[in-house]
C-alpha atoms as a PDB file:
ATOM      1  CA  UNK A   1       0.692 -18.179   0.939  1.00  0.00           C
ATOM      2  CA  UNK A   2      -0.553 -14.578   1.367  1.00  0.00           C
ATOM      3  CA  UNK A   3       0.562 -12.013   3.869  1.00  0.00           C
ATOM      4  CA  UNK A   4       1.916  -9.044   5.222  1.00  0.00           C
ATOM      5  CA  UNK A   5       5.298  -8.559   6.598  1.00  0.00           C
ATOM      6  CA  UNK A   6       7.172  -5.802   7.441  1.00  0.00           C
ATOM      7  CA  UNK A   7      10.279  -4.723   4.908  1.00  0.00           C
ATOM      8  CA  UNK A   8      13.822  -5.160   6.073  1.00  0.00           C
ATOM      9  CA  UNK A   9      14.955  -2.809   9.301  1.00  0.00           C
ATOM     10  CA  UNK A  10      17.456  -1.122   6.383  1.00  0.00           C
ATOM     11  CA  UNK A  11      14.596  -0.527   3.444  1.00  0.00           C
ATOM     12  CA  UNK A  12      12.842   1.093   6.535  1.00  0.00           C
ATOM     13  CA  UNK A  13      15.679   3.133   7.709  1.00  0.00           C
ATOM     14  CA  UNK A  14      16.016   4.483   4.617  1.00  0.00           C
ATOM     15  CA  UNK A  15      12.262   5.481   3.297  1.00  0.00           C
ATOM     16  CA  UNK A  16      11.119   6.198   6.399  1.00  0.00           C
ATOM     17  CA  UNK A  17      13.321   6.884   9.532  1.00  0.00           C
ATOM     18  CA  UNK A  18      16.448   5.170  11.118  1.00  0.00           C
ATOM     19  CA  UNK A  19      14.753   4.303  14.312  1.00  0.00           C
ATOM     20  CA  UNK A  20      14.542   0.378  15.706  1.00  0.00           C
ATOM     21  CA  UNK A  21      12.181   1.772  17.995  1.00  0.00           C
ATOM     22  CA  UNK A  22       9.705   2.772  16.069  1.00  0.00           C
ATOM     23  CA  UNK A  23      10.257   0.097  13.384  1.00  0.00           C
ATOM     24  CA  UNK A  24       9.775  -2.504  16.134  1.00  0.00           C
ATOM     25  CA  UNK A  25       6.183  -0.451  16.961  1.00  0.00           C
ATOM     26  CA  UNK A  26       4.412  -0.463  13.788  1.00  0.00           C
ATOM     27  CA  UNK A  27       1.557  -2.762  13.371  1.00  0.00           C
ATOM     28  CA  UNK A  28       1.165  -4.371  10.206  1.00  0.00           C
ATOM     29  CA  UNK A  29      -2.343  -4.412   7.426  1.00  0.00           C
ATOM     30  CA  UNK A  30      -5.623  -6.122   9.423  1.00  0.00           C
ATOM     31  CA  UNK A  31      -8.972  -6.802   9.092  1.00  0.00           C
ATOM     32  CA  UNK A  32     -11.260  -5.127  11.753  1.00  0.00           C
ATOM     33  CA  UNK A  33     -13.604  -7.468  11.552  1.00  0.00           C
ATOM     34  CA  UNK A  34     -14.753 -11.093   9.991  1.00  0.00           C
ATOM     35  CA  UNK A  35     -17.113  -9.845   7.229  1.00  0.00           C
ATOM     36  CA  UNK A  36     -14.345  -6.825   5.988  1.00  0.00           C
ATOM     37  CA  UNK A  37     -12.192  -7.627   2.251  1.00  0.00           C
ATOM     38  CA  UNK A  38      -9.929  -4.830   3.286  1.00  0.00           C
ATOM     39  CA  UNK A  39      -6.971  -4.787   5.066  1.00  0.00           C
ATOM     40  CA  UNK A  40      -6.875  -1.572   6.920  1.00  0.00           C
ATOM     41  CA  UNK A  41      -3.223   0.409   5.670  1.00  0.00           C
ATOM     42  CA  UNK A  42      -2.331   2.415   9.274  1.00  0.00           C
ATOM     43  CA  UNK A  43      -0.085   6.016   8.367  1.00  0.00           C
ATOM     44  CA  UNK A  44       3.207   4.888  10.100  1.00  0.00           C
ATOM     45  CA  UNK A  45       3.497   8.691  10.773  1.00  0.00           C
ATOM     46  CA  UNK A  46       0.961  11.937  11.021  1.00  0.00           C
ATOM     47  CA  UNK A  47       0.001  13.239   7.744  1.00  0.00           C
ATOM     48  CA  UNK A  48      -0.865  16.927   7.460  1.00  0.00           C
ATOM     49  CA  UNK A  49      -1.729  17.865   3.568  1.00  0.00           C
ATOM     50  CA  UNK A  50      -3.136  20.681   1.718  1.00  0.00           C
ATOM     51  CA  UNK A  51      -5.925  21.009  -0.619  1.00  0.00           C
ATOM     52  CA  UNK A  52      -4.756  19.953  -4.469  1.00  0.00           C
ATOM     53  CA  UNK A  53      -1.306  18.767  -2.559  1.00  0.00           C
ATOM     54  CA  UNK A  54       0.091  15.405  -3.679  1.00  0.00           C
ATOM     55  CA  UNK A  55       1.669  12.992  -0.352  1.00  0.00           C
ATOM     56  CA  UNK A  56       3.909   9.829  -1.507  1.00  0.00           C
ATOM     57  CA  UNK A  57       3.624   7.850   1.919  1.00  0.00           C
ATOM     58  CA  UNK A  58       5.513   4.966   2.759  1.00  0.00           C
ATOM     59  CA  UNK A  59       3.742   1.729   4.643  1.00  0.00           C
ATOM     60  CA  UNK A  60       6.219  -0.408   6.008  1.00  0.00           C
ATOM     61  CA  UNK A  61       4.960  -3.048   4.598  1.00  0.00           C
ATOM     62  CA  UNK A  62       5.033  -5.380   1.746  1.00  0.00           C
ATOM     63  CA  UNK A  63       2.939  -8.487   0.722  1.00  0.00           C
ATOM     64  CA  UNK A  64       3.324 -11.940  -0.754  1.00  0.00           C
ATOM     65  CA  UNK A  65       0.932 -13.561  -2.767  1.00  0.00           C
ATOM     66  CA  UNK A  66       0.011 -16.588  -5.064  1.00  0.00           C
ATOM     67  CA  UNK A  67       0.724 -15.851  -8.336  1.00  0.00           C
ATOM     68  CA  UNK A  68      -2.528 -15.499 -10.187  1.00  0.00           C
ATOM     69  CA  UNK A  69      -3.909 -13.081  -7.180  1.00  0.00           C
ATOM     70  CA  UNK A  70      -3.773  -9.061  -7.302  1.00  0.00           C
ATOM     71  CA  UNK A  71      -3.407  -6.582  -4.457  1.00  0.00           C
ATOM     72  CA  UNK A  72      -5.313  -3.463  -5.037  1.00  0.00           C
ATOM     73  CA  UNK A  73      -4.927  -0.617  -2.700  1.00  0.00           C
ATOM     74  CA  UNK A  74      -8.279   1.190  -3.113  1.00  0.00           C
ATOM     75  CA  UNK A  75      -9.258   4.716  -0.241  1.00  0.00           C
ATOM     76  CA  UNK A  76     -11.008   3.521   2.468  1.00  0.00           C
ATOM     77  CA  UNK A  77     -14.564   4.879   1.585  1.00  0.00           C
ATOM     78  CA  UNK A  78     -15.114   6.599   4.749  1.00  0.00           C
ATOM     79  CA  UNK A  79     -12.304   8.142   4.384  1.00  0.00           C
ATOM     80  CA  UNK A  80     -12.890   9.439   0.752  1.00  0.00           C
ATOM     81  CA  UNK A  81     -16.348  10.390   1.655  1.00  0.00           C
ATOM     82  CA  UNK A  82     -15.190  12.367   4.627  1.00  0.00           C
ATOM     83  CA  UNK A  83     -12.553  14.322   3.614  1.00  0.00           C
ATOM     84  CA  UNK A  84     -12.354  14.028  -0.011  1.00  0.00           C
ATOM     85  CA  UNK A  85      -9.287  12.648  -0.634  1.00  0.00           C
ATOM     86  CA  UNK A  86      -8.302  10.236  -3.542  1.00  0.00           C
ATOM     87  CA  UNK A  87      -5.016   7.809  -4.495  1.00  0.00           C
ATOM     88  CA  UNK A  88      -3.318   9.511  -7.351  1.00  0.00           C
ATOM     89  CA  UNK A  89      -3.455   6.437  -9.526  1.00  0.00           C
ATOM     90  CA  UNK A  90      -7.225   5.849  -8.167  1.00  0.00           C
ATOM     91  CA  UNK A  91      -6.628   2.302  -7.203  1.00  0.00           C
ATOM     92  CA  UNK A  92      -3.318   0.685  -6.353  1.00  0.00           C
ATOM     93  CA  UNK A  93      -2.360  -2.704  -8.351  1.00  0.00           C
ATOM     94  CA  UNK A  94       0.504  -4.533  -6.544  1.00  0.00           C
ATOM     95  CA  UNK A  95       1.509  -7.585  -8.466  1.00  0.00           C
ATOM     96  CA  UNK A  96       2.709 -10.608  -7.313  1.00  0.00           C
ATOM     97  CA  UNK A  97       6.649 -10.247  -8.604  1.00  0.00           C
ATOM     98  CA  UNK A  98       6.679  -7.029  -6.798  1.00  0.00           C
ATOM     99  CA  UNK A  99       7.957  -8.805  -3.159  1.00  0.00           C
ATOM    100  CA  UNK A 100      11.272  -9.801  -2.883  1.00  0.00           C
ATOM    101  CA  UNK A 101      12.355  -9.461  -6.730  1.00  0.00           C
ATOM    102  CA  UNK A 102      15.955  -8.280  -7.774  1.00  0.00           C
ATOM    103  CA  UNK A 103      15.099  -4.452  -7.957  1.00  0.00           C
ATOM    104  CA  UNK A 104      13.671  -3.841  -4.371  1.00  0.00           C
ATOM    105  CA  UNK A 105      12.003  -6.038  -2.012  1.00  0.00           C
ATOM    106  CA  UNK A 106       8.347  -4.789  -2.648  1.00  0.00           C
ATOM    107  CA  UNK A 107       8.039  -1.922  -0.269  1.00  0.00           C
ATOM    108  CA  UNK A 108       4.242  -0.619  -0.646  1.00  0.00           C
ATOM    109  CA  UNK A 109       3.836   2.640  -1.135  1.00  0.00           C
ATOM    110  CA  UNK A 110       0.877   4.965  -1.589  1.00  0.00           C
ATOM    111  CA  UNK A 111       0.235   8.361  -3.240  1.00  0.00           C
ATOM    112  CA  UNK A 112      -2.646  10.525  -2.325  1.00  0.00           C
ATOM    113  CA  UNK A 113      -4.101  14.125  -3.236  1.00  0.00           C
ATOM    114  CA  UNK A 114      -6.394  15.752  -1.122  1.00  0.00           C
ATOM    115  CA  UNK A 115      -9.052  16.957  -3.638  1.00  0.00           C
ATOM    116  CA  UNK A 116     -10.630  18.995  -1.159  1.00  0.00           C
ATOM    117  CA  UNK A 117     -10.475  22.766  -0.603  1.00  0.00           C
ATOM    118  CA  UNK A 118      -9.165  22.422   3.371  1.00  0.00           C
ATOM    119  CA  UNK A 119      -6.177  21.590   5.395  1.00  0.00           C
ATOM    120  CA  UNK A 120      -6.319  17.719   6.018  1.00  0.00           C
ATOM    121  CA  UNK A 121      -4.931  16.077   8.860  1.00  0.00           C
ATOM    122  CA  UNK A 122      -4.657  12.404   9.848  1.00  0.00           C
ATOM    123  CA  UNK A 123      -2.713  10.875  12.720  1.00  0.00           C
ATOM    124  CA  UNK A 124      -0.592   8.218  12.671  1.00  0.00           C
ATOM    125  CA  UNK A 125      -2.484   4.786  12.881  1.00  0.00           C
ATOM    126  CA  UNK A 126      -4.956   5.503  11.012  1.00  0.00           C
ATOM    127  CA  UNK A 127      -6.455   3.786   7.988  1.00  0.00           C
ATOM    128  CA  UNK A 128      -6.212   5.819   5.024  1.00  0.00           C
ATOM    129  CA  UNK A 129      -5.978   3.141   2.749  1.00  0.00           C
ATOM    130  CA  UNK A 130      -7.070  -0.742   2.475  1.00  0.00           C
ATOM    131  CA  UNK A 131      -5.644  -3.487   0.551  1.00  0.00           C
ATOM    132  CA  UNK A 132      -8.427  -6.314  -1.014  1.00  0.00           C
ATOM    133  CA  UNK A 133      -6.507  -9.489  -2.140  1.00  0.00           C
ATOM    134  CA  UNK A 134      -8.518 -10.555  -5.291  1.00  0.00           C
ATOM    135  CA  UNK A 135      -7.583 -13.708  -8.120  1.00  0.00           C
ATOM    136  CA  UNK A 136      -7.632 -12.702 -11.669  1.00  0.00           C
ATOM    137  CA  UNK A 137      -7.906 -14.729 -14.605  1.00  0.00           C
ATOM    138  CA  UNK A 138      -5.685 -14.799 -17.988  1.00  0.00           C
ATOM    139  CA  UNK A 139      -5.919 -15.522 -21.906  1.00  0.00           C
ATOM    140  CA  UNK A 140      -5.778 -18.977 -23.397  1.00  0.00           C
ATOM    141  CA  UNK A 141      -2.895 -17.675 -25.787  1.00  0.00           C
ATOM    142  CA  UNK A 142      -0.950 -16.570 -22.772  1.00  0.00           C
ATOM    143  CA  UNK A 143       2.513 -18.277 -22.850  1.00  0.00           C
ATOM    144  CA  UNK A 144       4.863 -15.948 -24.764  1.00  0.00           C
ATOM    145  CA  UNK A 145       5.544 -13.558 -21.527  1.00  0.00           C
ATOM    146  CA  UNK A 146       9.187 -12.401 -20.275  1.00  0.00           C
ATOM    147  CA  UNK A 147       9.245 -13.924 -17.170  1.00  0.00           C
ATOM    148  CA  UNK A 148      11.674 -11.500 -15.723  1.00  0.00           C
ATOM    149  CA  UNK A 149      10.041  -8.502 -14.033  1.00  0.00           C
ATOM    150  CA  UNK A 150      11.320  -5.512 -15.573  1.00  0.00           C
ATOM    151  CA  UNK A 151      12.107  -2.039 -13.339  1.00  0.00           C
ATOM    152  CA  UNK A 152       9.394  -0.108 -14.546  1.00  0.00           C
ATOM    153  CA  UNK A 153       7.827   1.062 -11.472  1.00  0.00           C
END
């Protein structure tokens, strides 16, 4: 199964604001049309950055997956055309042990640096970001993993 769901009303309250209101409000990742591979990301909140300065932004949202697919979080290209702005890490790669696993329940989040040499301002709802589901393939001598995710992230 692969989707998007919101976190839990307490992960929410705590990385982003203790409001039922609001965390009732928030749409979750969609496609804006039939022919797109992204899921449009929407800013929960306004986002007002300065040139070189680094934003961690929470989504709301995590996502479950089959286990041999990838999440990658990748700029809208609009967007990065636009205003110049990239994801720190240059593409996001959520895994599928991230959701619901022991250490947190897979809260996406996203880090961004405006690269440009102006004031940037987005409101909230819009797409900064888009997530592409994609499968990926493994070695033949693959079987000596730890099948335990580990807290690195």
């Amino acid at each position: 199964m692969r989707k998007f769901e919101k976190i839990s009303y307490e992960e929410f309250s705590k990385s982003v604001k203790d409001d039922k209101k609001f965390y009732d409000s928030y749409k979750l990742p969609a496609r804006k049309t039939t022919d797109a591979a992204g899921y449009d990301i929407y800013l929960l909140e306004d986002l007002d950055i300065k040139p070189g300065e680094i934003a961690k932004i929470p989504t709301g949202v995590k996502s479950c997956f089959n286990s041999d697919e990838v999440l990658f979080l990748i700029v809208r290209g609009s967007t990065g055309f636009k205003y110049n702005i990239r994801l720190v890490n240059q593409v996001g790669v959520i895994d599928a042990d991230y959701y619901n696993n022991e250490d947190n329940e897979g809260h996406i989040f996203v880090k961004v640096q405006n690269e440009s040499d102006k004031p940037l301002h987005f409101d909230a709802g819009y797409s900064l970001v888009q997530g592409i589901f994609m499968k990926f393939l493994t070695t033949d001598d693959d079987e000596n993993l730890n099948k335990k995710r580990t807290s690195d992230y």
